[in-house]
N, C-alpha and C. Protein backbone atom coordinates (compact mmCIF):
# COMPACT_ATOMS: atom_id res chain seq x y z
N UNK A 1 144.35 97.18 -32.82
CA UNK A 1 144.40 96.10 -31.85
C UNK A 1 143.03 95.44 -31.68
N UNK A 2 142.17 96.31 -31.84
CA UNK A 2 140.67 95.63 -31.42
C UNK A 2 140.17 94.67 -32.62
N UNK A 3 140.80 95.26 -33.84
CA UNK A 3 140.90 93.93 -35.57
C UNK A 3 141.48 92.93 -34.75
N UNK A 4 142.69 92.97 -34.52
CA UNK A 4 143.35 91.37 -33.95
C UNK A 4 142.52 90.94 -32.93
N UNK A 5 142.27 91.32 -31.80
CA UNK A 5 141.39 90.61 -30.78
C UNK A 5 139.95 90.02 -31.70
N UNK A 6 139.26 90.59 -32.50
CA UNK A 6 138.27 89.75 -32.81
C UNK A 6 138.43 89.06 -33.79
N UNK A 7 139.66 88.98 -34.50
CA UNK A 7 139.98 88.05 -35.51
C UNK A 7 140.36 86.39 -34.53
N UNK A 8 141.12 86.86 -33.77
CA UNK A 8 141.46 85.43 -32.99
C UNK A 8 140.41 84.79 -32.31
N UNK A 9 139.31 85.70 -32.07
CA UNK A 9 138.30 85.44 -31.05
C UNK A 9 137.35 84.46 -32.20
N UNK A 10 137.37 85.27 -33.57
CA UNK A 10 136.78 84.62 -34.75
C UNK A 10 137.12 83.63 -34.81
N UNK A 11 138.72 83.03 -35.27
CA UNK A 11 138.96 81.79 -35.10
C UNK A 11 139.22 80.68 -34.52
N UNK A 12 139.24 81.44 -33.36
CA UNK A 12 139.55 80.21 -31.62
C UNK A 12 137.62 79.53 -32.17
N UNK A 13 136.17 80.68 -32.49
CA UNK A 13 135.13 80.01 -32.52
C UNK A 13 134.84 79.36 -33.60
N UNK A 14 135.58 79.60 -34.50
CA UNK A 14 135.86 78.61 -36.03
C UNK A 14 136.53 77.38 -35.52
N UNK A 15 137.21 77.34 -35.37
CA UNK A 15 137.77 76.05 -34.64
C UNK A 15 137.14 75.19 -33.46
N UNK A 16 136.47 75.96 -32.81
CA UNK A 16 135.66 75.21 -31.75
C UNK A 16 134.12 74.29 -32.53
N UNK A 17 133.55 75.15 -33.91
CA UNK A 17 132.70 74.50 -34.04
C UNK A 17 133.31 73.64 -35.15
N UNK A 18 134.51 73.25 -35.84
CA UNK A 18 134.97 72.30 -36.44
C UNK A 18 135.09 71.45 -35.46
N UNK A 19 135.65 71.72 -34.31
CA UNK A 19 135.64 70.38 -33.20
C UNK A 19 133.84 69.71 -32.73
N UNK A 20 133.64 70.11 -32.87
CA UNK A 20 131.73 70.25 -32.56
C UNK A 20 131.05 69.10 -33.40
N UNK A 21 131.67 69.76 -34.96
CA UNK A 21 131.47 68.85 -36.05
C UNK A 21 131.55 67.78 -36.30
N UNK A 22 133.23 67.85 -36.03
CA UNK A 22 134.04 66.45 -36.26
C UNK A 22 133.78 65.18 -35.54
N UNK A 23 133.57 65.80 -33.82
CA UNK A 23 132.95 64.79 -33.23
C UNK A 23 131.59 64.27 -33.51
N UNK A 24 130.55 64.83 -33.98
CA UNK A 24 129.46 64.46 -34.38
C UNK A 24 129.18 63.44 -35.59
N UNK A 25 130.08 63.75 -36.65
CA UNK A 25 130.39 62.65 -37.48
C UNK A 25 131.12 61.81 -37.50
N UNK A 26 132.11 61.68 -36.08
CA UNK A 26 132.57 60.29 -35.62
C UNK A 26 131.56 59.60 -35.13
N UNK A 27 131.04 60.25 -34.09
CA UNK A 27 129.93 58.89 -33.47
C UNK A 27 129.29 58.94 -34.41
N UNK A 28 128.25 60.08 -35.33
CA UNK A 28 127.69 58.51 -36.36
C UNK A 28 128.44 57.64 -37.11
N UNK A 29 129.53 57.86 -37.44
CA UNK A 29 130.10 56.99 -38.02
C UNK A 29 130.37 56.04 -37.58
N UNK A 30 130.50 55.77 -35.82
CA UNK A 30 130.30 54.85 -35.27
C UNK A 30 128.76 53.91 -35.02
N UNK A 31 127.90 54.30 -34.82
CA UNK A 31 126.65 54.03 -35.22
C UNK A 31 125.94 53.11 -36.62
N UNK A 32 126.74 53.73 -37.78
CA UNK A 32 126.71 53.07 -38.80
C UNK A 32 127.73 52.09 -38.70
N UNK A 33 128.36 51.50 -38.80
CA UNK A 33 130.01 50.84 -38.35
C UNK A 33 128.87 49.50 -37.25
N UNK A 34 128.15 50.17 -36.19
CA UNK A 34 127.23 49.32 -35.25
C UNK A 34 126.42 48.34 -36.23
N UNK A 35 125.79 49.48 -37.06
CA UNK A 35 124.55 48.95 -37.45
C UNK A 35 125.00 47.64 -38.55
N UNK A 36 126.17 48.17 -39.18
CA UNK A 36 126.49 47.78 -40.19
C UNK A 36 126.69 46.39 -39.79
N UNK A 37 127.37 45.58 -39.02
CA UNK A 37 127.90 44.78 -38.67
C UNK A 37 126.57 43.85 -37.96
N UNK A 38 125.71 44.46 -37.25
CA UNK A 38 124.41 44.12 -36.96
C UNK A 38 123.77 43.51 -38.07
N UNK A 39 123.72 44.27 -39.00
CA UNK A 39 123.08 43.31 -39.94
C UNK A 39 123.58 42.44 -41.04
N UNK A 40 125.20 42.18 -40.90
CA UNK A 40 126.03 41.45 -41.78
C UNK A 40 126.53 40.30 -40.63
N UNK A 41 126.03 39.99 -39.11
CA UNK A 41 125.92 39.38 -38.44
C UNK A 41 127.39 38.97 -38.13
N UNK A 42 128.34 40.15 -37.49
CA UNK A 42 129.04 40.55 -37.02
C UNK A 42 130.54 40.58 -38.03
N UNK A 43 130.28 39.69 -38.68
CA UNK A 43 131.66 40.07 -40.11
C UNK A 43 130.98 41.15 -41.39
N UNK A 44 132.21 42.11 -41.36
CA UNK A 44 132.10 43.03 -42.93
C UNK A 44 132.06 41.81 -43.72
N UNK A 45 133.04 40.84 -43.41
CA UNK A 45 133.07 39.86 -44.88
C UNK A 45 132.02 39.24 -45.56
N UNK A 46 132.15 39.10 -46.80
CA UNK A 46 130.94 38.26 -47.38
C UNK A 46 130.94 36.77 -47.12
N UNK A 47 130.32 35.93 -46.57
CA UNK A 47 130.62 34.69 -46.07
C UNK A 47 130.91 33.86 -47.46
N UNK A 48 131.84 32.89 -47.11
CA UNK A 48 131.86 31.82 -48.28
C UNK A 48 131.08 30.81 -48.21
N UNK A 49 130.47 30.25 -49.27
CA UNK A 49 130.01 29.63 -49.71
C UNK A 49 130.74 27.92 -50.36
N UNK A 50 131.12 27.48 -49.76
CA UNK A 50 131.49 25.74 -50.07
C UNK A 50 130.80 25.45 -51.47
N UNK A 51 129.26 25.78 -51.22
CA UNK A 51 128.53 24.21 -52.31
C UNK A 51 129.23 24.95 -53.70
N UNK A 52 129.59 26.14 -53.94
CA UNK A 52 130.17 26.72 -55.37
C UNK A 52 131.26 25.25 -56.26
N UNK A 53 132.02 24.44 -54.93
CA UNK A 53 132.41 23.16 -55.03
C UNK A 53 131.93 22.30 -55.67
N UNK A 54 130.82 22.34 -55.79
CA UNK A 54 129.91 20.82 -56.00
C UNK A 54 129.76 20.88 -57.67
N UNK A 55 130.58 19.37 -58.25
CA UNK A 55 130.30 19.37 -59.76
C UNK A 55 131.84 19.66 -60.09
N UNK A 56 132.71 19.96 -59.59
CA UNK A 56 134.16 20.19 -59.82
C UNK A 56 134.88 18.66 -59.75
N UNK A 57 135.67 18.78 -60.86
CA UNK A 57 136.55 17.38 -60.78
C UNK A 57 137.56 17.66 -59.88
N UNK A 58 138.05 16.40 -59.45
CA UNK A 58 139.42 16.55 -58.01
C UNK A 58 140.39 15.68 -59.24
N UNK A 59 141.35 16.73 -59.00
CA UNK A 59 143.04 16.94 -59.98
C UNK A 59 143.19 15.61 -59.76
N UNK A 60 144.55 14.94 -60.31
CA UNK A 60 145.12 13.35 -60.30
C UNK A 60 145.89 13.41 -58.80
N UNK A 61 146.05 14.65 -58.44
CA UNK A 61 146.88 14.44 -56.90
C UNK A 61 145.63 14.05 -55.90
N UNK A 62 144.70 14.05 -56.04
CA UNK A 62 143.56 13.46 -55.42
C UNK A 62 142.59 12.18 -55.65
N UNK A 63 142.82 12.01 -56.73
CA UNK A 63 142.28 10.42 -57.49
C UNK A 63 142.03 9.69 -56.40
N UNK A 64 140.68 9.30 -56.57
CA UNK A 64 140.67 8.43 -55.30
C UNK A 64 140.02 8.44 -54.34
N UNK A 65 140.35 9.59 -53.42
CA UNK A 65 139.70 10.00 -52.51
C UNK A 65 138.07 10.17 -52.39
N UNK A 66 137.44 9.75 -51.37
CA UNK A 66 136.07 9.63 -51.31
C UNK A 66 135.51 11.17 -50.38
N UNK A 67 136.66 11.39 -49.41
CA UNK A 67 136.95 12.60 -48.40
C UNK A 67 138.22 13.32 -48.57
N UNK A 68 137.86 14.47 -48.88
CA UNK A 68 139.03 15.75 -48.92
C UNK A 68 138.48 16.44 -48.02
N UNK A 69 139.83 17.08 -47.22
CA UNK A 69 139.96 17.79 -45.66
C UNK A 69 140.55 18.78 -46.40
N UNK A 70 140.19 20.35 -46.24
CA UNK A 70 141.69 21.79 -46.85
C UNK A 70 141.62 21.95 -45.46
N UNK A 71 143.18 21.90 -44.85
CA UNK A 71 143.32 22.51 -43.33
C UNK A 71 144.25 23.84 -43.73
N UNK A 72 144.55 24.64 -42.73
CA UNK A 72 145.61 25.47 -42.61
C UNK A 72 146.05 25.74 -41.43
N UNK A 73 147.48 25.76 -40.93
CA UNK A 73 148.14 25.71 -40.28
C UNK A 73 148.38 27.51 -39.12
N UNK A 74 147.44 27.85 -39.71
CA UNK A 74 147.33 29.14 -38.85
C UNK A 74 145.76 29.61 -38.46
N UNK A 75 145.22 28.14 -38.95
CA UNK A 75 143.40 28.33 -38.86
C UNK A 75 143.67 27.07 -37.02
N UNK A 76 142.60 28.19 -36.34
CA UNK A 76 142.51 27.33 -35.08
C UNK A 76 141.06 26.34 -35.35
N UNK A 77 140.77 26.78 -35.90
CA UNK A 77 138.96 25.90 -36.24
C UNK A 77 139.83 24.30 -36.72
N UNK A 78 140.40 24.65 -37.77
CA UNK A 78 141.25 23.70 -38.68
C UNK A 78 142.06 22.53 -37.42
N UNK A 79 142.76 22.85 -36.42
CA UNK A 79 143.15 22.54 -34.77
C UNK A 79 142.32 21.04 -34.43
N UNK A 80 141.14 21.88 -34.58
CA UNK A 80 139.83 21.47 -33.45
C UNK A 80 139.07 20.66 -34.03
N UNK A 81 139.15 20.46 -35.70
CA UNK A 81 138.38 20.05 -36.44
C UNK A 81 139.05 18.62 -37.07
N UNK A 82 140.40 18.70 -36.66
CA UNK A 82 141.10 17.84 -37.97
C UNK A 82 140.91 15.79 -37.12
N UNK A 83 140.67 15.99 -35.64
CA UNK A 83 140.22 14.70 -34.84
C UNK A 83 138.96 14.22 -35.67
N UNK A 84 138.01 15.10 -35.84
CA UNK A 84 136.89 14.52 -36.36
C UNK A 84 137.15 13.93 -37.65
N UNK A 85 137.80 14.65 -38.68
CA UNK A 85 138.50 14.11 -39.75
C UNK A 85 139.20 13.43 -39.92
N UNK A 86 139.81 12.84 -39.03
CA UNK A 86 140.56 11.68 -38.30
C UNK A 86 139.35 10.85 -38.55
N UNK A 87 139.23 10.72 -37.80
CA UNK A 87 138.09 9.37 -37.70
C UNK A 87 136.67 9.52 -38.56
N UNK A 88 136.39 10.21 -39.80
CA UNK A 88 135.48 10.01 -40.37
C UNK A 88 136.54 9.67 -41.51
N UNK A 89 138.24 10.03 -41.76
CA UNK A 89 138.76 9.31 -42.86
C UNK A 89 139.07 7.48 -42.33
N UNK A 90 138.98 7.34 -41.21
CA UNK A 90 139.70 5.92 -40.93
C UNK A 90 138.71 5.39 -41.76
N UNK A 91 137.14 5.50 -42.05
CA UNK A 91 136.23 4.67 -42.30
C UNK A 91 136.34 4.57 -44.38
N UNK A 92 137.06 5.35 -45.22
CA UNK A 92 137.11 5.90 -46.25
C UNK A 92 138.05 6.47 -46.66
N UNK A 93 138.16 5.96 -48.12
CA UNK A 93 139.62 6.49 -48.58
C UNK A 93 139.72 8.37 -48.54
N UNK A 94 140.55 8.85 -47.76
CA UNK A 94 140.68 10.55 -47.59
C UNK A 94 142.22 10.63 -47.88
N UNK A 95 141.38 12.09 -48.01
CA UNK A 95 143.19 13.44 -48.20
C UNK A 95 143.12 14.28 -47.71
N UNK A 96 143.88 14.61 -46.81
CA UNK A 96 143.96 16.02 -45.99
C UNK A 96 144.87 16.65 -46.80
N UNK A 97 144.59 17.84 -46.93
CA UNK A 97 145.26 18.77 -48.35
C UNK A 97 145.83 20.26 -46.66
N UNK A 98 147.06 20.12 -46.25
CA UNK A 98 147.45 20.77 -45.46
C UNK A 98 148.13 22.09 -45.67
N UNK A 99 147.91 23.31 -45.98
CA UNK A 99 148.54 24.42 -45.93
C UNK A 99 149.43 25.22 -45.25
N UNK A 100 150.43 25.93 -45.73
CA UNK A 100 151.12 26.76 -44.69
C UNK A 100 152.36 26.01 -44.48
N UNK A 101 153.05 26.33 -43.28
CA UNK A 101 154.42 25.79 -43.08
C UNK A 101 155.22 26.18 -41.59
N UNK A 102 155.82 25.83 -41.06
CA UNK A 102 156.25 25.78 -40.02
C UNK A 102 155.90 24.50 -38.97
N UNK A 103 156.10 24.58 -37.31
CA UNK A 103 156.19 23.37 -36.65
C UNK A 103 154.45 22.79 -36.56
N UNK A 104 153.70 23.86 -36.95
CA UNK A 104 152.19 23.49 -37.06
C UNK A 104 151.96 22.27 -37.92
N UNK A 105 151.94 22.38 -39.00
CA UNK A 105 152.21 21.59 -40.44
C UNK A 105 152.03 20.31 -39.50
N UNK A 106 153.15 19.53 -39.26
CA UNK A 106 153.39 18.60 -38.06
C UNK A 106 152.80 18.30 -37.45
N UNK A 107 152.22 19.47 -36.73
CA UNK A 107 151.09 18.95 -35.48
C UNK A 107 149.81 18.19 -36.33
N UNK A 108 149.45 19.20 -37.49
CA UNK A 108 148.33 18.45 -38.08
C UNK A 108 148.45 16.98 -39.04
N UNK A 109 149.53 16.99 -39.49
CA UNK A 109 150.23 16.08 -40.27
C UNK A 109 149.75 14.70 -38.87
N UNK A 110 150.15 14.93 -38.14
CA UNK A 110 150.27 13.80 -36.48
C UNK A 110 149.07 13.69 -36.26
N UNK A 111 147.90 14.26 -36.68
CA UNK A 111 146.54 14.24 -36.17
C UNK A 111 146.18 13.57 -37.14
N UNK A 112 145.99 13.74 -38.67
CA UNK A 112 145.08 13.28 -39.62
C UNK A 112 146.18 12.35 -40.60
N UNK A 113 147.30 12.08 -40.81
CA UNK A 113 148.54 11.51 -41.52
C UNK A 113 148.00 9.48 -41.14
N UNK A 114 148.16 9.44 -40.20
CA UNK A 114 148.06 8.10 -39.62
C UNK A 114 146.42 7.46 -40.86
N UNK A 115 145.57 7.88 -40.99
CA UNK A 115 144.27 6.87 -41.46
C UNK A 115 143.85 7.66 -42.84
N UNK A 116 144.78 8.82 -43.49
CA UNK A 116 144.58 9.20 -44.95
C UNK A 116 145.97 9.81 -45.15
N UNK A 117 145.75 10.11 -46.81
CA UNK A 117 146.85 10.19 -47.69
C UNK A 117 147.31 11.87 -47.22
N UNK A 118 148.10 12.51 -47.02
CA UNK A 118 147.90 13.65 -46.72
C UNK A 118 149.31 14.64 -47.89
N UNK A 119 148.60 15.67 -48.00
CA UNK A 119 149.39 16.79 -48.87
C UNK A 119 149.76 17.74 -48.51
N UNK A 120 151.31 18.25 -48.50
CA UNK A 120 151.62 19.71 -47.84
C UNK A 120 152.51 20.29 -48.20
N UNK A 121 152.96 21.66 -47.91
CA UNK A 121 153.47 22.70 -49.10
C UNK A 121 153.09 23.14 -50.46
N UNK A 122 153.88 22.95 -51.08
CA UNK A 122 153.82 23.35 -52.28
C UNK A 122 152.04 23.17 -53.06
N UNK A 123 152.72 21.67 -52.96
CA UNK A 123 151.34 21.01 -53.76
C UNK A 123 150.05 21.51 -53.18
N UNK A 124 149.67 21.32 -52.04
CA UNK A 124 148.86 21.90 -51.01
C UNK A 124 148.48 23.05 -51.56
N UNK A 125 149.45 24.26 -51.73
CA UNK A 125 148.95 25.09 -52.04
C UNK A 125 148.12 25.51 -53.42
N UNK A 126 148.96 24.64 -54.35
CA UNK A 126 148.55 24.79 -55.52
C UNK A 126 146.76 23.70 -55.82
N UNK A 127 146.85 22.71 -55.15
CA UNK A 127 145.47 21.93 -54.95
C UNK A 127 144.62 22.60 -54.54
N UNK A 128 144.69 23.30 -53.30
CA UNK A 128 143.59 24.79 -52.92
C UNK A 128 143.81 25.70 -53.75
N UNK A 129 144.58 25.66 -54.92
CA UNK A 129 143.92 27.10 -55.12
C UNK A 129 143.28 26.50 -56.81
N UNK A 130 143.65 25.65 -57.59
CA UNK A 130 142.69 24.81 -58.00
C UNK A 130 141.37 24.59 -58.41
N UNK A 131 141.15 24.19 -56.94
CA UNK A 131 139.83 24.27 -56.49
C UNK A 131 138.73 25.24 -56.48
N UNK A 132 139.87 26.19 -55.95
CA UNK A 132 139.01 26.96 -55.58
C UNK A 132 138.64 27.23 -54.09
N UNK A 133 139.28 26.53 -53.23
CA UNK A 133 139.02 26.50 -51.95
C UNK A 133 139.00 28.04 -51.04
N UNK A 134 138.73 28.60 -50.23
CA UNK A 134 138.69 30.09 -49.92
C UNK A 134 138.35 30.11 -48.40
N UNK A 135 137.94 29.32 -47.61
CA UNK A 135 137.83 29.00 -46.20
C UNK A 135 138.23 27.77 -45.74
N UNK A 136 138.78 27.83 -44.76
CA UNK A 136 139.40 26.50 -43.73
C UNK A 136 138.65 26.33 -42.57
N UNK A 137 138.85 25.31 -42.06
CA UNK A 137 138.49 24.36 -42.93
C UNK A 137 137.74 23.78 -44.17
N UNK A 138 137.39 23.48 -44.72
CA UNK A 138 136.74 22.70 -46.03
C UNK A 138 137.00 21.55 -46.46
N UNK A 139 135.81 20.55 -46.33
CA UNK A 139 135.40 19.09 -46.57
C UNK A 139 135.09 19.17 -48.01
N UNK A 140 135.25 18.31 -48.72
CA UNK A 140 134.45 18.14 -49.62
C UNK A 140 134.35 16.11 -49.91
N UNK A 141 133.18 15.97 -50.45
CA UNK A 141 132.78 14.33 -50.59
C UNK A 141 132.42 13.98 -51.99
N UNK A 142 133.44 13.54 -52.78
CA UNK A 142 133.33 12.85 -53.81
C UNK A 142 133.06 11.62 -54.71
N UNK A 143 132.42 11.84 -55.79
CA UNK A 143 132.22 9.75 -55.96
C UNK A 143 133.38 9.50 -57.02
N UNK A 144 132.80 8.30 -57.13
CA UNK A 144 133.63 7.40 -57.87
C UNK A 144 134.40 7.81 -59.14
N UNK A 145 133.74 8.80 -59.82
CA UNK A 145 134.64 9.52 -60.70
C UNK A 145 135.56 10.32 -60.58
N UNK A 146 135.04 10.76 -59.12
CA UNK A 146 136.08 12.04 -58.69
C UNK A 146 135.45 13.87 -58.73
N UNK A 147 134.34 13.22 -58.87
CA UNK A 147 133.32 14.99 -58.80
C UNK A 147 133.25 14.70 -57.47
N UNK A 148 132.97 16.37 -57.00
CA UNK A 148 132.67 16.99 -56.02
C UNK A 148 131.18 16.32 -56.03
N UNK A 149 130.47 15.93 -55.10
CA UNK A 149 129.36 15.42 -55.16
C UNK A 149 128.59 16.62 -53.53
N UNK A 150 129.48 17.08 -52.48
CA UNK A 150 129.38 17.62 -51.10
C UNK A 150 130.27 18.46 -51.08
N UNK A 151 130.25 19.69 -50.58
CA UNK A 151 131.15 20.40 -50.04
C UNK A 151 130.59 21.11 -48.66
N UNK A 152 131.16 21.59 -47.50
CA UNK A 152 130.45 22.17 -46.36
C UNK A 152 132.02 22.43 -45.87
N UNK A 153 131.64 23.40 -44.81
CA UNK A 153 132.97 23.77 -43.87
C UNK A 153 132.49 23.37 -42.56
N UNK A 154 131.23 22.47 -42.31
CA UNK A 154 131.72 21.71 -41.45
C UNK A 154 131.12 20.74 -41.77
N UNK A 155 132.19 19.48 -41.31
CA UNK A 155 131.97 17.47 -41.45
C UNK A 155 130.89 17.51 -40.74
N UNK A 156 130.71 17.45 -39.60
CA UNK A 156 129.00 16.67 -39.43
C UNK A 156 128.04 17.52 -40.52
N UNK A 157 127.89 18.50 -41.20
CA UNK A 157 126.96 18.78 -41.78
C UNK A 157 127.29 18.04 -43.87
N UNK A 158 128.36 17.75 -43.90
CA UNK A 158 129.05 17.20 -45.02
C UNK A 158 128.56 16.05 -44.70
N UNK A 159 128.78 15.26 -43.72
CA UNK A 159 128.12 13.82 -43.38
C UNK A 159 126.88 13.53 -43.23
N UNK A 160 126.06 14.52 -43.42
CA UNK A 160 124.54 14.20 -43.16
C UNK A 160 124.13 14.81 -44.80
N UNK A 161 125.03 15.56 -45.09
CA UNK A 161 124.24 15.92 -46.49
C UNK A 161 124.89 14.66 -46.90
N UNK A 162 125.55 14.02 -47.25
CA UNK A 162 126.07 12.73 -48.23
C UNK A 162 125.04 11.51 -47.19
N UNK A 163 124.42 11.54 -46.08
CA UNK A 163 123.48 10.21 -46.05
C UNK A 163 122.15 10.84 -46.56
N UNK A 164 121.76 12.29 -46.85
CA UNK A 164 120.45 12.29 -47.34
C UNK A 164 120.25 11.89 -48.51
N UNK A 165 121.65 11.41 -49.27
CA UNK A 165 121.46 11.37 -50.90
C UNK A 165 120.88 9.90 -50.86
């Protein structure tokens, strides 16, 4: 009987310092997880990069266009952004290239449809992917041939890089 009492006594303290453990390499693991994000300035993700755009021809479903808008219909930035694109296409021939599907589609279609050519579903999808497009919103400003000449994910900074040229 006195084998069994210190066998259990053995492993009730085997088990207590696995608990000891385990917690200790959660919080650092939380710590790193802190740090990590601290210095990737709060996204794991690798940020995208737009100008990878610049020097790309725009397909024949775009011909034309001086301003391309990529929205998506489940992006809230895309929401908030598509007024300004509104009124920097009234001034210039544009295409809002619209993604996704449902009663959203619509809403943005009603925002930017009225003063440029606009694209959605299918085609939409297949034009972003094309491209190359990988964040939404995304501007891009093209010349007369139809190269990418600007790309940025956001218009006022697309509009000031195309007046420094």
């Amino acid at each position: 009987m006195p084998f069994l009492v210190a066998a259990v006594v053995f492993v009730g303290l085997l088990c207590l310092f696995n608990l000891v453990l385990t917690l200790g390499v959660l919080r650092r693991l939380r710590e790193h997880t802190a740090e990590l994000e601290r210095l990737a300035g709060g996204s794991m993700l690798m940020p995208y990069d737009p100008h990878v755009l610049v020097g790309r021809a725009l397909p024949e479903t775009a011909a034309g266009a001086r301003l391309v808008g990529f929205f998506d219909v489940g992006c809230s930035t895309c929401h908030e952004r598509a007024p300004q694109f509104a009124d920097a296409a009234g001034k210039q021939p544009a295409l809002a290239v619209i993604t996704g599907d449902g009663a959203k589609v619509a809403d943005l279609v009603a925002v930017v449809g009225g003063v440029s050519s606009v694209i959605t579903g299918e085609e939409a999808g297949l034009l972003t992917h094309t491209l190359g497009v990988e964040a939404f919103p995304t501007f891009l400003l093209a010349d007369q041939e139809g190269r990418v000449v600007a790309a940025h994910t956001e218009l006022a900074e697309l509009t000031a890089t195309a007046t420094a040229r």
